[in-house]
Protein backbone atom coordinates (compact mmCIF):
# COMPACT_ATOMS: atom_id res chain seq x y z
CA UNK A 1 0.00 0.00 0.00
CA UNK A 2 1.09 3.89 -0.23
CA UNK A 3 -0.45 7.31 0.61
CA UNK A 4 -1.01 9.99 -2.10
CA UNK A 5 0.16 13.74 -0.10
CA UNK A 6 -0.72 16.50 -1.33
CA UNK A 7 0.24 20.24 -0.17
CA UNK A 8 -2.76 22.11 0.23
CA UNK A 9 -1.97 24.74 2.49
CA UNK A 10 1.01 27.38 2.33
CA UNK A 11 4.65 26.37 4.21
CA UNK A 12 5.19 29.96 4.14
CA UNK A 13 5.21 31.24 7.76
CA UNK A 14 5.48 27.60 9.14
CA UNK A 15 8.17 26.42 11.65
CA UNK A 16 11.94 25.55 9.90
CA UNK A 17 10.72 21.80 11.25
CA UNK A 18 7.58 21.56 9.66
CA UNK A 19 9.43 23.14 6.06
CA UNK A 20 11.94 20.46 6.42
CA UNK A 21 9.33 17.28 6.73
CA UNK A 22 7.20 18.44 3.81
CA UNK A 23 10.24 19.26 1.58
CA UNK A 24 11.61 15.43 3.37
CA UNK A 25 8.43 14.42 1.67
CA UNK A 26 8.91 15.84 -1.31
CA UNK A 27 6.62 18.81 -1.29
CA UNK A 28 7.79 22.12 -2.13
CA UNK A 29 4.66 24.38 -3.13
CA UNK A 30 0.58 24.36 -2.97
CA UNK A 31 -0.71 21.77 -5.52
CA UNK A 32 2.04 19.47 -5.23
CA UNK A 33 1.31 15.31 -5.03
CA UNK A 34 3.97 12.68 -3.77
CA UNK A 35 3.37 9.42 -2.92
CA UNK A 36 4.76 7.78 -0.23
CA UNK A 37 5.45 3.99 1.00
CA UNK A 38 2.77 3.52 4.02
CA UNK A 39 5.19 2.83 6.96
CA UNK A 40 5.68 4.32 10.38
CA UNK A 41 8.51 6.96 9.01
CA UNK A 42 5.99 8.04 6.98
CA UNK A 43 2.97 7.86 8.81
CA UNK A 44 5.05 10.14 11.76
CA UNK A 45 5.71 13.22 9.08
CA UNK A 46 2.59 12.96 7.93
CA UNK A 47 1.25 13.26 11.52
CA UNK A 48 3.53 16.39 11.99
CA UNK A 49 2.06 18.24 9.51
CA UNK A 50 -1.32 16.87 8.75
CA UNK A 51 -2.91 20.34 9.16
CA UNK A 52 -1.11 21.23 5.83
CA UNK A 53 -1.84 18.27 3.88
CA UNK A 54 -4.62 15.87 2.69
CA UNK A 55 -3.81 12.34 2.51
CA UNK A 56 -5.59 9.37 0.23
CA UNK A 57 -5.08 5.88 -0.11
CA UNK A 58 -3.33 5.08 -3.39
């Protein structure tokens, strides 16, 4: 299984920490779509900045 991320809300503003896991993800501006191997490294960034991004089964 893997999780489809995408970026749906600004980085701009955000904490250096929370920049750093959503450009570790591969996200870098508003629209953009990575997907990801479901595992716990995953699941954690995803956790630390689930306010910016929606996530769907892939």
């Amino acid at each position: 299984m893997a999780k489809e991320i995408k970026l749906v809300k600004s980085l701009i503003g955000r904490k250096k920490d929370q920049i750093a896991t959503a450009q570790s993800l591969g996200l870098r501006k508003v629209g953009d779509i990575t997907t990801q191997p479901d595992n716990v490294q995953t699941n954690g960034k995803i956790n630390k900045i689930i306010h910016l991004v929606e996530v769907q089964e892939a």
